[in-house]
PDB file of N, CA and C in Angstrom:
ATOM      1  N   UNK A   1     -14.141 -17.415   6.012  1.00  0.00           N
ATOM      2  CA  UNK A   1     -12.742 -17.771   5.900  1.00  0.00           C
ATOM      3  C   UNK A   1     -12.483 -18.945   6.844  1.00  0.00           C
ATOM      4  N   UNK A   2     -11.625 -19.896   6.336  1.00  0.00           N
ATOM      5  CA  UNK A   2     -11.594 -20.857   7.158  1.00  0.00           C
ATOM      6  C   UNK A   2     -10.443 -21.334   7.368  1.00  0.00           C
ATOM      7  N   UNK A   3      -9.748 -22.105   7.519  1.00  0.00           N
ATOM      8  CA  UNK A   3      -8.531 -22.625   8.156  1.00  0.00           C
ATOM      9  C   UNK A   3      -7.290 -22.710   6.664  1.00  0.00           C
ATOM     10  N   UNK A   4      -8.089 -23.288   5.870  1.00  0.00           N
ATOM     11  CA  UNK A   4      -7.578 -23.529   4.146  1.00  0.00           C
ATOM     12  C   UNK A   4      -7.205 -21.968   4.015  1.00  0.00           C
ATOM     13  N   UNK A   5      -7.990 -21.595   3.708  1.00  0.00           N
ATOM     14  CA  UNK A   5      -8.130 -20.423   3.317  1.00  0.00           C
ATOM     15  C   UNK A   5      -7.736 -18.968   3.866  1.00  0.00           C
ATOM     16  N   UNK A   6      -7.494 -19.166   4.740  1.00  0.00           N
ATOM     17  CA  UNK A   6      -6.975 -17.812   5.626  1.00  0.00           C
ATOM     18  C   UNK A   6      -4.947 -17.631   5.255  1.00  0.00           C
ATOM     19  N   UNK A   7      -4.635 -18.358   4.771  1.00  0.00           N
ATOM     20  CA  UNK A   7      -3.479 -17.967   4.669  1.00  0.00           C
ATOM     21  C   UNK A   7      -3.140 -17.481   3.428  1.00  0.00           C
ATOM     22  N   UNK A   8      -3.944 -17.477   1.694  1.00  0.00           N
ATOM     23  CA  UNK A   8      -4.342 -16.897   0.637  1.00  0.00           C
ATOM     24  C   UNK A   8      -4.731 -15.787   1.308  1.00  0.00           C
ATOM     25  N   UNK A   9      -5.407 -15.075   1.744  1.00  0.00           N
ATOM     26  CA  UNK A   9      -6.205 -14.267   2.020  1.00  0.00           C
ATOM     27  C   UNK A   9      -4.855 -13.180   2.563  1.00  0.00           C
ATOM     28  N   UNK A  10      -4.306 -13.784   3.798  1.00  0.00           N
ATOM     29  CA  UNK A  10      -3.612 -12.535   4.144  1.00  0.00           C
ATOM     30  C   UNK A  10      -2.039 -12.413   3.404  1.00  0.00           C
ATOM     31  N   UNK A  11      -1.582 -13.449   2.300  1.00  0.00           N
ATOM     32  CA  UNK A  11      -0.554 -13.451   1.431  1.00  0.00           C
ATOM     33  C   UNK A  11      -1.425 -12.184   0.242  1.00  0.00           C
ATOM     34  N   UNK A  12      -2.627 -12.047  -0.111  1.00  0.00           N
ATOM     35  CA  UNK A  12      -3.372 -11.543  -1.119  1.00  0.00           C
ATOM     36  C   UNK A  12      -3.370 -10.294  -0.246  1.00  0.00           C
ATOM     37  N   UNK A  13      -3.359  -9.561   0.586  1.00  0.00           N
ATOM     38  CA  UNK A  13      -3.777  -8.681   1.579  1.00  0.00           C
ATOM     39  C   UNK A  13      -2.427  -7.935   1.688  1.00  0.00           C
ATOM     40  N   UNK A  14      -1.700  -8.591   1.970  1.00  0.00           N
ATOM     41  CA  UNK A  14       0.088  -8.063   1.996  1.00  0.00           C
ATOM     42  C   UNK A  14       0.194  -7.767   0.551  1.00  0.00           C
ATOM     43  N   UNK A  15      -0.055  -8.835  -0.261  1.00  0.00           N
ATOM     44  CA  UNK A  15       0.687  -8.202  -1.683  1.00  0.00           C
ATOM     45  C   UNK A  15      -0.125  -6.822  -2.161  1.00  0.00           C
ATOM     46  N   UNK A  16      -1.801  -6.804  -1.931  1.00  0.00           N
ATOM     47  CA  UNK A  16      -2.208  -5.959  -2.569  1.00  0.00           C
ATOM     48  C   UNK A  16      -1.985  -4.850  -2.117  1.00  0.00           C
ATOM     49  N   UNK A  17      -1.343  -4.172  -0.630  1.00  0.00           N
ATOM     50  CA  UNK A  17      -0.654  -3.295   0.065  1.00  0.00           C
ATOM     51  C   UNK A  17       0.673  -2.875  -0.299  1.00  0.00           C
ATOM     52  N   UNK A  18       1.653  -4.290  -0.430  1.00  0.00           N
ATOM     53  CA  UNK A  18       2.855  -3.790  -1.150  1.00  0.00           C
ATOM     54  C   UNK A  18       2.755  -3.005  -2.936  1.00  0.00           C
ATOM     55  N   UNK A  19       1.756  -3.451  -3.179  1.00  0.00           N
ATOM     56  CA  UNK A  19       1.833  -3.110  -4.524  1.00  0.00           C
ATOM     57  C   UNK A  19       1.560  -1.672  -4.508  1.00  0.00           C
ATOM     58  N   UNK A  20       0.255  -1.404  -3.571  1.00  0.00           N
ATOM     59  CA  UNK A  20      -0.231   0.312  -3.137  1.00  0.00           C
ATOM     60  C   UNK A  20       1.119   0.650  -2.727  1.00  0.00           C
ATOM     61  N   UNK A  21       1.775   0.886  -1.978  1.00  0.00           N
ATOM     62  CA  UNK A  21       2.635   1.179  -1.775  1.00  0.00           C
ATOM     63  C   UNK A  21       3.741   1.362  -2.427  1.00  0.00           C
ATOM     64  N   UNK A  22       4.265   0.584  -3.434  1.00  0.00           N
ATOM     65  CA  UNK A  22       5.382   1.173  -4.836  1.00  0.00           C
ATOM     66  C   UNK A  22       4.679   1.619  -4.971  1.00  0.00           C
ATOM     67  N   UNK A  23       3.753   1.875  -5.993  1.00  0.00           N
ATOM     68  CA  UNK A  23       2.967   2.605  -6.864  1.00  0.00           C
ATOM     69  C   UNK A  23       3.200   4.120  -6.391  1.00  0.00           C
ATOM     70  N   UNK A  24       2.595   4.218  -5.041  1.00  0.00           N
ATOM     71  CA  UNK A  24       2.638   5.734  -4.576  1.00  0.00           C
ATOM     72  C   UNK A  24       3.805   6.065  -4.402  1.00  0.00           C
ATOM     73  N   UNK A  25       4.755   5.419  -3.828  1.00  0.00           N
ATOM     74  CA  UNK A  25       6.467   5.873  -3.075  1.00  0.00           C
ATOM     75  C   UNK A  25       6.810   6.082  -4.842  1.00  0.00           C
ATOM     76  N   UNK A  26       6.589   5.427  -5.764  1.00  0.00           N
ATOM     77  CA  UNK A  26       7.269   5.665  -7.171  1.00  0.00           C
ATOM     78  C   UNK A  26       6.350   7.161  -7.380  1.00  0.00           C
ATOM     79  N   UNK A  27       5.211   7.338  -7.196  1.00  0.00           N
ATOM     80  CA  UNK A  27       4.457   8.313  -7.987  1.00  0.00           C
ATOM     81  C   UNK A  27       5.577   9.524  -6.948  1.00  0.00           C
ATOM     82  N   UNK A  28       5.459   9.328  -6.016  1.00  0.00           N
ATOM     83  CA  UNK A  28       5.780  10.308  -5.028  1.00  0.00           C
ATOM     84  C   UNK A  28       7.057  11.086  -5.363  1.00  0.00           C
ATOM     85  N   UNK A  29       7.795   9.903  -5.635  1.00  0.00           N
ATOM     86  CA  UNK A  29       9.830  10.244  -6.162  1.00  0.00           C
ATOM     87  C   UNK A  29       9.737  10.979  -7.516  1.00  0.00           C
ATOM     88  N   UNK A  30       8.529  10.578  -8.309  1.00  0.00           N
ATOM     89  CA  UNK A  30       8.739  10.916  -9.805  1.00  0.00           C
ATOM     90  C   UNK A  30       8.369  12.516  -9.501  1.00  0.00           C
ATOM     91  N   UNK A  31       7.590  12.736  -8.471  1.00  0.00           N
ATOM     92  CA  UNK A  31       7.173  14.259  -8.090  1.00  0.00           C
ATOM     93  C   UNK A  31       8.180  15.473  -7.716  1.00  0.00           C
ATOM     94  N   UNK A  32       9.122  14.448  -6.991  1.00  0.00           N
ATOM     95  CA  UNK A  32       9.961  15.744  -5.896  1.00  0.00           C
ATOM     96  C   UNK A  32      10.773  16.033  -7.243  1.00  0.00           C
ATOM     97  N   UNK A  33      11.822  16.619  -6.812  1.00  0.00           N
ATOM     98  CA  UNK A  33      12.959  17.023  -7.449  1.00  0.00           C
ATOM     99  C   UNK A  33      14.327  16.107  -7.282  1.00  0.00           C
ATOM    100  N   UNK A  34      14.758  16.939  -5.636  1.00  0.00           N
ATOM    101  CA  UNK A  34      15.891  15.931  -5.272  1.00  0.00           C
ATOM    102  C   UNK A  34      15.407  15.199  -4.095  1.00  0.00           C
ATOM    103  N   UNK A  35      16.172  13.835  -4.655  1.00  0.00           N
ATOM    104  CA  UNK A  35      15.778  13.042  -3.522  1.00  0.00           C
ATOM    105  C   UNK A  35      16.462  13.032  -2.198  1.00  0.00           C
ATOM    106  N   UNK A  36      16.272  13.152  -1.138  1.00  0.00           N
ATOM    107  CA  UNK A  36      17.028  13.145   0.035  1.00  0.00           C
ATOM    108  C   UNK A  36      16.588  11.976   1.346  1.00  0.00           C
ATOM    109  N   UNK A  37      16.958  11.696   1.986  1.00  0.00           N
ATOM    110  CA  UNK A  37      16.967  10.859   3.248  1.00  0.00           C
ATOM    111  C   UNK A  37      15.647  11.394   3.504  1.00  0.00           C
ATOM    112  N   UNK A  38      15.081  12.719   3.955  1.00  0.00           N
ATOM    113  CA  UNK A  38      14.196  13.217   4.696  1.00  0.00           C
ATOM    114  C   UNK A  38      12.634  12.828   3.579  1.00  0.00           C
ATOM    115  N   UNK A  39      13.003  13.431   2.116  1.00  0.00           N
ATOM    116  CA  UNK A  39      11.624  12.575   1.278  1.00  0.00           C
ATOM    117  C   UNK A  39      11.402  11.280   1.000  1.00  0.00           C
ATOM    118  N   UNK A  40      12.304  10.333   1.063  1.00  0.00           N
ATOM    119  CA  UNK A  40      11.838   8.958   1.076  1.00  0.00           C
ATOM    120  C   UNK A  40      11.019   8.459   2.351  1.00  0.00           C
ATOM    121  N   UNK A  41      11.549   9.087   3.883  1.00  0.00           N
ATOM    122  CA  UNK A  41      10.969   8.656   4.671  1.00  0.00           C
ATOM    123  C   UNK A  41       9.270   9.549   5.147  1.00  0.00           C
ATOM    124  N   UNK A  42       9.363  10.578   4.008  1.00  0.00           N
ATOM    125  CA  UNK A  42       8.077  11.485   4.168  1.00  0.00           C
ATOM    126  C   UNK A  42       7.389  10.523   3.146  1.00  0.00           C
ATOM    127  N   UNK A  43       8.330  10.074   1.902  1.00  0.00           N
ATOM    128  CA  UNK A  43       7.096   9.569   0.829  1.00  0.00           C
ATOM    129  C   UNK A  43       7.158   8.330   1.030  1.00  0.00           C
ATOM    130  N   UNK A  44       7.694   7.437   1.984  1.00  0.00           N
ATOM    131  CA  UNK A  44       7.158   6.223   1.998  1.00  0.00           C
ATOM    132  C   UNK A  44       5.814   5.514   2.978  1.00  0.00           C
ATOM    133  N   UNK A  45       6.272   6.969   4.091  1.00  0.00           N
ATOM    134  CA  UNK A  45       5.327   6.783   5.551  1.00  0.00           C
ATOM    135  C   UNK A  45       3.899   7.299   4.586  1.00  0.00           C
ATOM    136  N   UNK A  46       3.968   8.056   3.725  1.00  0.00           N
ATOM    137  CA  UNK A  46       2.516   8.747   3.331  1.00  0.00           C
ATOM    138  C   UNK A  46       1.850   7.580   1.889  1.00  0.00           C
ATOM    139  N   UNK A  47       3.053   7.045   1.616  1.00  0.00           N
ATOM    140  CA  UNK A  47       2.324   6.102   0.897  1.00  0.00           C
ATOM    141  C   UNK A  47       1.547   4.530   1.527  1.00  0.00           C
ATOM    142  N   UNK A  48       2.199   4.207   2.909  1.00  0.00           N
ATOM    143  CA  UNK A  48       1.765   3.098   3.474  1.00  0.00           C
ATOM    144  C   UNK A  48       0.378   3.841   4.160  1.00  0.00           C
ATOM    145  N   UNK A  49       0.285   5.333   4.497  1.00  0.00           N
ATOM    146  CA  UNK A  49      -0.576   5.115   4.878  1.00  0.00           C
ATOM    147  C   UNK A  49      -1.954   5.409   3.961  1.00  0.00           C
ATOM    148  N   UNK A  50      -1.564   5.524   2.588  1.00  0.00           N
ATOM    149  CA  UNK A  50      -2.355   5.400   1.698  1.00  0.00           C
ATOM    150  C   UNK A  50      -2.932   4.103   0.451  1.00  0.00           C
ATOM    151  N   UNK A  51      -1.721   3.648   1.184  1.00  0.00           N
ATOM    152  CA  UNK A  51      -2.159   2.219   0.621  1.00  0.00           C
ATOM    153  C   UNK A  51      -3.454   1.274   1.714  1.00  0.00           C
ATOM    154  N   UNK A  52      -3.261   1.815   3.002  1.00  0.00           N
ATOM    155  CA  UNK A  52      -4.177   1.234   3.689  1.00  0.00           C
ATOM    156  C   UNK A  52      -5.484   1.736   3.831  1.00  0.00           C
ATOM    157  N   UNK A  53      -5.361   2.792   3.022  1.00  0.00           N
ATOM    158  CA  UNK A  53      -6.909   3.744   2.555  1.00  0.00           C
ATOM    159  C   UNK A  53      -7.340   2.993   1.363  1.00  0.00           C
ATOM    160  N   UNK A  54      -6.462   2.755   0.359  1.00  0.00           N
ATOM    161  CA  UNK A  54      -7.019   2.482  -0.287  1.00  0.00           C
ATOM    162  C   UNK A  54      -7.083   0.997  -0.871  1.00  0.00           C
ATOM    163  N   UNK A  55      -7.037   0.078   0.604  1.00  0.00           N
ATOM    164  CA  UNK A  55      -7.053  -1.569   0.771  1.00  0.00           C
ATOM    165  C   UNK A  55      -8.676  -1.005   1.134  1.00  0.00           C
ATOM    166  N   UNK A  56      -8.334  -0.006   2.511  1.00  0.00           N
ATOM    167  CA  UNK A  56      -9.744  -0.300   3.041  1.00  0.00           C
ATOM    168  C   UNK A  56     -10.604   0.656   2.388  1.00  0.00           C
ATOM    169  N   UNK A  57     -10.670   1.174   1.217  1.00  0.00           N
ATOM    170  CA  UNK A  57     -11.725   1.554   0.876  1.00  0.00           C
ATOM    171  C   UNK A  57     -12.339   0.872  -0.606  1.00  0.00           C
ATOM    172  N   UNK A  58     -11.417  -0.060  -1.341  1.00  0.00           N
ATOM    173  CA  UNK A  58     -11.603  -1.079  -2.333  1.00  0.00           C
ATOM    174  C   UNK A  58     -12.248  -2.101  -1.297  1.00  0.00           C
ATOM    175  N   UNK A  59     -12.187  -2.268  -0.094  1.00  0.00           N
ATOM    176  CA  UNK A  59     -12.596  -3.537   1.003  1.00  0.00           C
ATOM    177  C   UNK A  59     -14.235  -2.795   0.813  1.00  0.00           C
ATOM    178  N   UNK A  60     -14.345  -1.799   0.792  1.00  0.00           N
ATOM    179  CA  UNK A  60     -15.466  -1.328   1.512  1.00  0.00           C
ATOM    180  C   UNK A  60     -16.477  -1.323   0.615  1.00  0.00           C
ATOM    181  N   UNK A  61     -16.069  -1.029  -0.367  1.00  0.00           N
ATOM    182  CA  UNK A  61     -16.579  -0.889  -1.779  1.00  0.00           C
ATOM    183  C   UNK A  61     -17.289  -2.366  -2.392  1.00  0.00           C
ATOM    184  N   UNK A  62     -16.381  -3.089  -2.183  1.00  0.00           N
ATOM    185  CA  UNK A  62     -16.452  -4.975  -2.559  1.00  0.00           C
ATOM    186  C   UNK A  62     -17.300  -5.799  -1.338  1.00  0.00           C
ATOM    187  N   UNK A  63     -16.869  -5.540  -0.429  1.00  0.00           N
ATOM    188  CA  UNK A  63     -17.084  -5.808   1.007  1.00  0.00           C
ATOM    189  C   UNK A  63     -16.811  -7.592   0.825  1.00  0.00           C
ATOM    190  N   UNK A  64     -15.753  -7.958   0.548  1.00  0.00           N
ATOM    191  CA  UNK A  64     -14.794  -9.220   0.899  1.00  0.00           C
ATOM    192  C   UNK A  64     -14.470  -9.278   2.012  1.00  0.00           C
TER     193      UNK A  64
END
């Protein structure tokens, strides 16, 4: 990675995290029942930290 290139990289790195992240916070809401203050902040904290499982385990897999 080099000077060009490092700023693609972590714009590509953020998006592919934000995207993990709807995906699960949506899978998560479509799950509960009612939504309340207390499950958005249970299903959003459990989706960021599953989006970063599964950055770093597509990373690990590819090894980019």
């Amino acid at each position: 990675m080099n000077r060009r290139t490092a700023p693609r990289t972590v714009l590509r790195t953020i998006g592919e995290l934000l995207l993990w992240w709807g995906a699960l916070t949506l899978l998560w809401l479509v799950l509960i029942s009612p939504v309340y203050l207390l499950e958005w902040v249970v299903g959003g904290s459990s989706a960021a930290v599953g989006a970063l499982l599964a950055r770093a385990g597509r990373r690990a897999v590819t090894w980019r």
